[in-house]
Protein backbone atom coordinates (compact mmCIF):
# COMPACT_ATOMS: atom_id res chain seq x y z
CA UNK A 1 -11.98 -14.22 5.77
CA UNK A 2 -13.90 -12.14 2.99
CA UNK A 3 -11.44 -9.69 2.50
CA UNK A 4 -10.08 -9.27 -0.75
CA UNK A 5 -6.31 -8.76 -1.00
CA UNK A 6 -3.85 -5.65 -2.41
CA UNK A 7 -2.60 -7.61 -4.49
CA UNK A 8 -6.52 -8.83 -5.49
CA UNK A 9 -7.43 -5.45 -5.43
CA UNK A 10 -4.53 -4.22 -8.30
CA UNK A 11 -6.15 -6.52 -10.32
CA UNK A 12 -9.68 -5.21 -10.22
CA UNK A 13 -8.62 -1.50 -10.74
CA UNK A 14 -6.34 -2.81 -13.86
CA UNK A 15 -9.18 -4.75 -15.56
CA UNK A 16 -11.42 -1.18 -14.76
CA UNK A 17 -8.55 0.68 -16.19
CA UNK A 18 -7.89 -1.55 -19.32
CA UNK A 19 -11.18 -2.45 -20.00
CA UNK A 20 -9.97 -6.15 -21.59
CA UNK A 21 -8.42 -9.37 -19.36
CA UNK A 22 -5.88 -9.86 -21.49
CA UNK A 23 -4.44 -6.31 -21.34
CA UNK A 24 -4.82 -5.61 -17.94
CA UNK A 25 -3.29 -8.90 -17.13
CA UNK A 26 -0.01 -7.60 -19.32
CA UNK A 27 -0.21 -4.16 -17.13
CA UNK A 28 -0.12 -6.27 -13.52
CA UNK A 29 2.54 -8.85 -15.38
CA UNK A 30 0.52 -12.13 -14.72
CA UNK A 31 -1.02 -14.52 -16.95
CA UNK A 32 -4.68 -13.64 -18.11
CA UNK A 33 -6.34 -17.29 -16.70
CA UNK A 34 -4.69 -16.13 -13.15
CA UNK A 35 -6.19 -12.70 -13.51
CA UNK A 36 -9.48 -13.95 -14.76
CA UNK A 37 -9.39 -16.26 -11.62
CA UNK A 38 -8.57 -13.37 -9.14
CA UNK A 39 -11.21 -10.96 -10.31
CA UNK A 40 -13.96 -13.90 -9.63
CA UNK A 41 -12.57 -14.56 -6.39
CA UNK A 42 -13.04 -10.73 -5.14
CA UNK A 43 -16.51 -10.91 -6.90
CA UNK A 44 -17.21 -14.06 -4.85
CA UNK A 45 -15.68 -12.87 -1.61
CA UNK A 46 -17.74 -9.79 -2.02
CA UNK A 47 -20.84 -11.55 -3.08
CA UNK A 48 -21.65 -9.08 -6.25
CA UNK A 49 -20.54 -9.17 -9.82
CA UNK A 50 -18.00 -6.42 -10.29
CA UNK A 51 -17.56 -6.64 -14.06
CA UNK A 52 -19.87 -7.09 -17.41
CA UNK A 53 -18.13 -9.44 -19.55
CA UNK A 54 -18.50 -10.18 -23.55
CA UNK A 55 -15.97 -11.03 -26.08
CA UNK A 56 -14.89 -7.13 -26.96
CA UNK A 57 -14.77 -5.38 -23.84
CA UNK A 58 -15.57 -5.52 -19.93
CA UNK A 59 -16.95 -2.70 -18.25
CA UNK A 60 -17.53 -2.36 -14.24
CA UNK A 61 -21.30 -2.98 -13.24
CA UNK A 62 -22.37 0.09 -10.96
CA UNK A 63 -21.12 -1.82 -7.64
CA UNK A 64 -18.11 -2.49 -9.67
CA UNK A 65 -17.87 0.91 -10.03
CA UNK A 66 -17.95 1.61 -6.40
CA UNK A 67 -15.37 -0.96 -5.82
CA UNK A 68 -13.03 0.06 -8.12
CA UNK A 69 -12.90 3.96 -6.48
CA UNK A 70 -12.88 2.71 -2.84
CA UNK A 71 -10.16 -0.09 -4.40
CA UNK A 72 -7.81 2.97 -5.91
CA UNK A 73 -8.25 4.99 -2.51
CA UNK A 74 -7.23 1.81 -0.89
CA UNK A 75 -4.11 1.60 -2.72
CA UNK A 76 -3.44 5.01 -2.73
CA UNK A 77 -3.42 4.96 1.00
CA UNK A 78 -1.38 2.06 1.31
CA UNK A 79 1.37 3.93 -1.14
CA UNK A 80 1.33 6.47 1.03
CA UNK A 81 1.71 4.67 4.39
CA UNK A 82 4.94 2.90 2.56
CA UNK A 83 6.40 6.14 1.28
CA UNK A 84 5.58 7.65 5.23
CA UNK A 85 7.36 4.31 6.58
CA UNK A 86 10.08 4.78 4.21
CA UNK A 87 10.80 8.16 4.87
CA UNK A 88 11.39 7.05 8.33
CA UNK A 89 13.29 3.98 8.27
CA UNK A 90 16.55 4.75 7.59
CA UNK A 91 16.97 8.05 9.99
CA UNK A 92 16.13 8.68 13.50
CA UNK A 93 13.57 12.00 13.33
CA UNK A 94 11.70 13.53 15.93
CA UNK A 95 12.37 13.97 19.79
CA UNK A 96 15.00 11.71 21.45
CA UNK A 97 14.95 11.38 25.21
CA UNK A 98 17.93 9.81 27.12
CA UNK A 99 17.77 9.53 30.76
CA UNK A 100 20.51 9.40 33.39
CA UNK A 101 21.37 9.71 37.11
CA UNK A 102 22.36 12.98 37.98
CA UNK A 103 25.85 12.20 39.08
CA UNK A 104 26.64 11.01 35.43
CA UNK A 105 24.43 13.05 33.52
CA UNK A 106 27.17 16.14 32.91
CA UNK A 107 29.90 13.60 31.89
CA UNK A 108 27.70 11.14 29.81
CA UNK A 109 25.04 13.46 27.99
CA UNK A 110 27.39 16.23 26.33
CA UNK A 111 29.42 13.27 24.14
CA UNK A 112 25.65 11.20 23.70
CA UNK A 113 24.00 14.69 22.79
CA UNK A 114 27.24 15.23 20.00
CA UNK A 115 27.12 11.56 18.61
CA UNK A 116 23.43 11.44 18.12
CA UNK A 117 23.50 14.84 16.07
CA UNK A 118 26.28 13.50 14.28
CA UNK A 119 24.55 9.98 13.26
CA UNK A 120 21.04 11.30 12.90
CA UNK A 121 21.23 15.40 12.64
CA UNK A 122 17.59 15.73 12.48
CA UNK A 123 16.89 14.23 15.64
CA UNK A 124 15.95 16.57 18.27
């Protein structure tokens, strides 16, 4: 599996963002050797050097560059799918069908119908 992971992926768009190992390391709240070790993995997994490194500063290469945007739209997305997820998981939204037999259907549906408003009032 080449894939890098989310949490791999923080880690390349904090170094981009903070320009240093040691501070970015700080921002994502692990220790800079584990950082340092994470960034080289994605680089190896993706077969290209992501970063320039010297003692002041290290700045994305070009396909660092393009890793770091596609890497930001990835996590943006993923925000965004948890927020959606979230939004849904404590309330029943949308259409709700019930079925029943006919003969029960005007004695069971009317009090099903009330409770489900009542419990989840924007259900449909």
């Amino acid at each position: 599996m080449n894939e890098p992971t989310l949490r791999q992926l923080e880690y390349v768009v904090a170094l981009a963002d903070h320009g240093h190992f040691g501070r970015a390391a700080a921002a994502v709240h692990v220790s800079q050797p584990a950082l340092s070790a994470q960034v080289r993995e994605v680089e190896d997994r993706l077969g290209v050097t992501l970063f320039e490194r010297d003692r002041r500063a290290t700045r994305p290469t070009d396909a660092g560059v393009d890793v770091v945007d596609r890497a930001r739209r990835i996590l943006r997305d993923v925000g965004d799918l948890v927020a959606a997820a979230a939004g849904r998981g404590e309330e029943l939204t949308g259409t709700v069908r019930v079925g029943a037999i006919p003969t029960m259907a005007p004695y069971l549906l009317p009090a099903v119908t009330a409770a489900v408003r009542r419990v989840w009032p924007r259900a449909s």
